[in-house]
Protein backbone atom coordinates (compact mmCIF):
# COMPACT_ATOMS: atom_id res chain seq x y z
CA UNK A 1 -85.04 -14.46 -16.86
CA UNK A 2 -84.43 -14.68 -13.02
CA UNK A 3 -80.50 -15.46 -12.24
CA UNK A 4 -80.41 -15.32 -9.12
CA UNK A 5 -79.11 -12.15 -6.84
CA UNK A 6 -75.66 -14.36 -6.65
CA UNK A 7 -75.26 -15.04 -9.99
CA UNK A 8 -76.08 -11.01 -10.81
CA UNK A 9 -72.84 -10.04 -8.02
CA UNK A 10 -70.92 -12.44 -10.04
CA UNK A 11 -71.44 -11.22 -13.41
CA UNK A 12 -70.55 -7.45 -12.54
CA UNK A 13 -67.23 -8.73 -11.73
CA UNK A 14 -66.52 -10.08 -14.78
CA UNK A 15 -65.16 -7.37 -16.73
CA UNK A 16 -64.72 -8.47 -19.60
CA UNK A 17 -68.15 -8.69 -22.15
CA UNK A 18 -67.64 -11.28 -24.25
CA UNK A 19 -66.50 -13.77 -20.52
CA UNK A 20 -69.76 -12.04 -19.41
CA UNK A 21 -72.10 -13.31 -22.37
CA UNK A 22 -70.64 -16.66 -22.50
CA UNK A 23 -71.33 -16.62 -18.38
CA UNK A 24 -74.91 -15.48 -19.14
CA UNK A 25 -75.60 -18.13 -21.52
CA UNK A 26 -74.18 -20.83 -19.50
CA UNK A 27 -76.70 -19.74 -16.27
CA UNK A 28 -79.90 -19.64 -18.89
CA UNK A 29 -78.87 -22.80 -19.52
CA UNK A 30 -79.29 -24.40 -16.06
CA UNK A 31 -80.91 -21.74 -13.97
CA UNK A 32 -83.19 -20.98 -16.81
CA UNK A 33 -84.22 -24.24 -16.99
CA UNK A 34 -84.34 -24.54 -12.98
CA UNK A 35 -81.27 -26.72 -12.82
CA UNK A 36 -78.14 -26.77 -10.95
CA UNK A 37 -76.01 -27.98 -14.31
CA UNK A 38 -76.68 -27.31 -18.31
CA UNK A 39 -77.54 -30.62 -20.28
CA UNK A 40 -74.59 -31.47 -23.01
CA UNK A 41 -74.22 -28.48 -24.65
CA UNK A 42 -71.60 -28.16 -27.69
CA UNK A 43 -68.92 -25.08 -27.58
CA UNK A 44 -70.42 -24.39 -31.43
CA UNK A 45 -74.43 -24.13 -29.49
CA UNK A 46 -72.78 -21.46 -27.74
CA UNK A 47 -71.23 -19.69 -30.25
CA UNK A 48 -74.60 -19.49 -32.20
CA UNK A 49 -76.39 -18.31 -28.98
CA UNK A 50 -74.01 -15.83 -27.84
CA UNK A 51 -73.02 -14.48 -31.35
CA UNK A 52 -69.59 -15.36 -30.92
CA UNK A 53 -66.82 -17.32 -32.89
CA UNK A 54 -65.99 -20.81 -31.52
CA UNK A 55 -62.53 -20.07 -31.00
CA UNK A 56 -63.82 -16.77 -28.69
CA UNK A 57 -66.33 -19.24 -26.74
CA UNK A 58 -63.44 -21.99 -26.29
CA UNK A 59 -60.89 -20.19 -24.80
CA UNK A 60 -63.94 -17.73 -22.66
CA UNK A 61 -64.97 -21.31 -21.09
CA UNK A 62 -61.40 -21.93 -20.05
CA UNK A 63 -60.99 -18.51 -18.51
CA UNK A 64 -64.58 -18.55 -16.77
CA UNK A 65 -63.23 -22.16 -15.58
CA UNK A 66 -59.80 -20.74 -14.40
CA UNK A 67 -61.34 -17.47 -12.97
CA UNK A 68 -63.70 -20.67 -10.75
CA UNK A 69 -67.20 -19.19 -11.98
CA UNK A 70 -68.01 -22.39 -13.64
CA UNK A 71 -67.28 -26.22 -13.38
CA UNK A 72 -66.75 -28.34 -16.75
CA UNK A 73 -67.86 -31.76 -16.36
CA UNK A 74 -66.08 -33.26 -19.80
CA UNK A 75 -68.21 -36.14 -22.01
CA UNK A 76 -66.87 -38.79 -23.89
CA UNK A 77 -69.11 -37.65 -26.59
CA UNK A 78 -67.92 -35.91 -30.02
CA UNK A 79 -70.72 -32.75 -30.87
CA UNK A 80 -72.51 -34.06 -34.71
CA UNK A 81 -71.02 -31.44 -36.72
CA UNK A 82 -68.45 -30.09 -35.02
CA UNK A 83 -65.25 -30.65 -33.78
CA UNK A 84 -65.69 -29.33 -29.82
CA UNK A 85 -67.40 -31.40 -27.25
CA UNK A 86 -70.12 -31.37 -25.97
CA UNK A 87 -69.90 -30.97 -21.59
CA UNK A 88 -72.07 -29.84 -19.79
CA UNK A 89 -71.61 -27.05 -17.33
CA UNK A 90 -71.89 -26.04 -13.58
CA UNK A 91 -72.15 -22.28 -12.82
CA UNK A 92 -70.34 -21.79 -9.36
């Protein structure tokens, strides 16, 4: 999977692993895909494809969002299943 050179820099100053994997997943999600933002995408979707718990992936997104290596662009629109919403994401 090609990330970019920019989104590489930015990932080997994240030191933390778990910020890094959520990061990862987040950029396979639009770059993989060759877009600038993920579709919708549920905090529990992330969990499953990073191996993490929710709680881990919710408060990694708010950190990745505070640290300004991603945007959250909020939806009105519950996940099925699960009590986190689905957004979708913008990697800065």
């Amino acid at each position: 999977l090609f990330l970019g050179k920019y989104y590489l820099q930015e990932i080997e100053t994240i030191n933390n692993h778990r910020l890094q994997s959520v990061f990862i997943e987040i950029c396979r999600e639009s770059l993989g895909k060759f877009k600038t933002t993920t579709e919708n995408v549920s905090q529990k979707e992330l969990a499953k494809n990073t191996g993490l718990s929710l709680r881990t992936v919710g408060k990694n997104i708010r950190e990745l969002e505070k640290e300004g290596f991603i945007k959250i662009n909020k939806s009105n629109h519950k996940s099925i299943g699960s009590g986190s919403f689905s957004s979708s994401y913008t990697p800065i």
